[in-house]
C-alpha atoms as a PDB file:
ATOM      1  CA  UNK A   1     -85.163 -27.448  39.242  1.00  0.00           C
ATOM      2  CA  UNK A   2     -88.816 -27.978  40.771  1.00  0.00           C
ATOM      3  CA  UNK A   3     -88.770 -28.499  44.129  1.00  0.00           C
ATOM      4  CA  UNK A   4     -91.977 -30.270  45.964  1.00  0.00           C
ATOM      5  CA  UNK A   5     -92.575 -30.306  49.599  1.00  0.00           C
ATOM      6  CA  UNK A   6     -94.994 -32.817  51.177  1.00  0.00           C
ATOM      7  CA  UNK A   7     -96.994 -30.395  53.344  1.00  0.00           C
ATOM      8  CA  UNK A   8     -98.846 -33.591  55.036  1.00  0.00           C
ATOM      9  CA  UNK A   9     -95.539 -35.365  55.876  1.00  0.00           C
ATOM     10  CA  UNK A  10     -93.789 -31.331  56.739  1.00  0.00           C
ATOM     11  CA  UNK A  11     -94.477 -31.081  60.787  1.00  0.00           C
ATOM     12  CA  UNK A  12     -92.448 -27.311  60.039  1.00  0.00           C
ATOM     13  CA  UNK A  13     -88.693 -27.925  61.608  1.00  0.00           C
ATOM     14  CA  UNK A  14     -87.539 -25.156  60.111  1.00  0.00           C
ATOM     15  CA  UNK A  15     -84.355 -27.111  58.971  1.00  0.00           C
ATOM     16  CA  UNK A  16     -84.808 -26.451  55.666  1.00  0.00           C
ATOM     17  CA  UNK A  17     -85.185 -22.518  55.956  1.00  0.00           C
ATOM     18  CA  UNK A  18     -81.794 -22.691  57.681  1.00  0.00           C
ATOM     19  CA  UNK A  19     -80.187 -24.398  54.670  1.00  0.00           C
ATOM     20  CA  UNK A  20     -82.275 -22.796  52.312  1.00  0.00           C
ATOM     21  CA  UNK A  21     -83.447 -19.431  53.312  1.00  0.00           C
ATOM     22  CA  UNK A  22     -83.239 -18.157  49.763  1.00  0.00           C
ATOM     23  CA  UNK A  23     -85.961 -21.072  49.440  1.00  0.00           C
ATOM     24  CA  UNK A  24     -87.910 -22.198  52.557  1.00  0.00           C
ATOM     25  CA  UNK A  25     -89.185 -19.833  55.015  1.00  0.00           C
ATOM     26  CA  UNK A  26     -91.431 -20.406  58.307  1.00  0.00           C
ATOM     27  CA  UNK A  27     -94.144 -17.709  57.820  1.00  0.00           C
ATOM     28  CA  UNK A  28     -95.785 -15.689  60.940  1.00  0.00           C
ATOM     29  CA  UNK A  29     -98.398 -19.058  61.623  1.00  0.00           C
ATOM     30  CA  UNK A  30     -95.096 -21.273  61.814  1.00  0.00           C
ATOM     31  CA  UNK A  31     -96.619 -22.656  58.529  1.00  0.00           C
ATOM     32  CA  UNK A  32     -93.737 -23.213  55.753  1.00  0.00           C
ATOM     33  CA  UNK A  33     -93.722 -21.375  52.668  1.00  0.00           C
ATOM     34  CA  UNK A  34     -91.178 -21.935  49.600  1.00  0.00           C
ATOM     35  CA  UNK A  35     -90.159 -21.080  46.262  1.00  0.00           C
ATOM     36  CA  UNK A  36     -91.498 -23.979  43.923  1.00  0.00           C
ATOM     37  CA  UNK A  37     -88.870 -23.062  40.989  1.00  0.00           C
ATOM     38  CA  UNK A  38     -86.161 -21.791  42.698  1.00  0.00           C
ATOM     39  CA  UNK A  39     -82.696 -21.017  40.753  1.00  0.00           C
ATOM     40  CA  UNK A  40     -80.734 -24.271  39.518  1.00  0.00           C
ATOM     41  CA  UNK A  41     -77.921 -22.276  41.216  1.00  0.00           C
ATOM     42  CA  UNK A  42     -79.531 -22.733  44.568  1.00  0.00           C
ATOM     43  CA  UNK A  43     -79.198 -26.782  43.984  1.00  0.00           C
ATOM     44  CA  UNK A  44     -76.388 -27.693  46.802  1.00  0.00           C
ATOM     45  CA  UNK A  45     -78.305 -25.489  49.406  1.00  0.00           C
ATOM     46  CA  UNK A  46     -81.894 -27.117  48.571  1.00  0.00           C
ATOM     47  CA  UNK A  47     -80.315 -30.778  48.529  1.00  0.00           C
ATOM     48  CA  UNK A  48     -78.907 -29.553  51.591  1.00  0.00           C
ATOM     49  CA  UNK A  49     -82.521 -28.767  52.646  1.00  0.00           C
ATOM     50  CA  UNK A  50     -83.932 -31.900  51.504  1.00  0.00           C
ATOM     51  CA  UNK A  51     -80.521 -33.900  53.093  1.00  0.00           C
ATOM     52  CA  UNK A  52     -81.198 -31.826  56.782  1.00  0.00           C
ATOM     53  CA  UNK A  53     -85.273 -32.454  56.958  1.00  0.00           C
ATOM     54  CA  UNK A  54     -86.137 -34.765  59.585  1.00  0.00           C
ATOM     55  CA  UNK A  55     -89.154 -36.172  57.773  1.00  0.00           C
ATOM     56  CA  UNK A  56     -88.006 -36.397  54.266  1.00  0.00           C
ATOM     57  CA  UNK A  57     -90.312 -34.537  53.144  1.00  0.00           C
ATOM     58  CA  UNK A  58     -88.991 -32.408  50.311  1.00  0.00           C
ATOM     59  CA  UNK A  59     -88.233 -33.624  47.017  1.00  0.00           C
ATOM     60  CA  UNK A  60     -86.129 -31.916  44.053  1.00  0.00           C
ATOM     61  CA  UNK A  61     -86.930 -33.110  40.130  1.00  0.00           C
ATOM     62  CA  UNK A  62     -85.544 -31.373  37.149  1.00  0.00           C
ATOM     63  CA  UNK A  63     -87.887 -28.772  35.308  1.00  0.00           C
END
């Protein structure tokens, strides 16, 4: 899977990094970080991720 985050629309919730944290992460500046091309096993906890963001701002596309 490819997963996309829209950094202009991301205001840094932190949602995702709960659902995800194998994925998203809030580094030290509050700034989010994430895996791009994470493990197709990690799909139900990154459209978790996606489903939990209060902006909409991730989005998940096959390879």
């Amino acid at each position: 899977m490819k997963v996309t985050v829209d950094l202009g629309l991301c205001q840094d919730h932190g949602q995702c990094a709960i659902a995800a944290p194998e994925v998203f992460a809030i580094n030290d500046e509050g700034r989010l970080e994430y895996d791009s091309t994470p493990s197709d096993e990690l799909l139900e906890f990154v459209e978790e991720a996606a489903d939990v963001c209060p902006v909409q701002a991730i989005l998940i596309a096959d390879r």
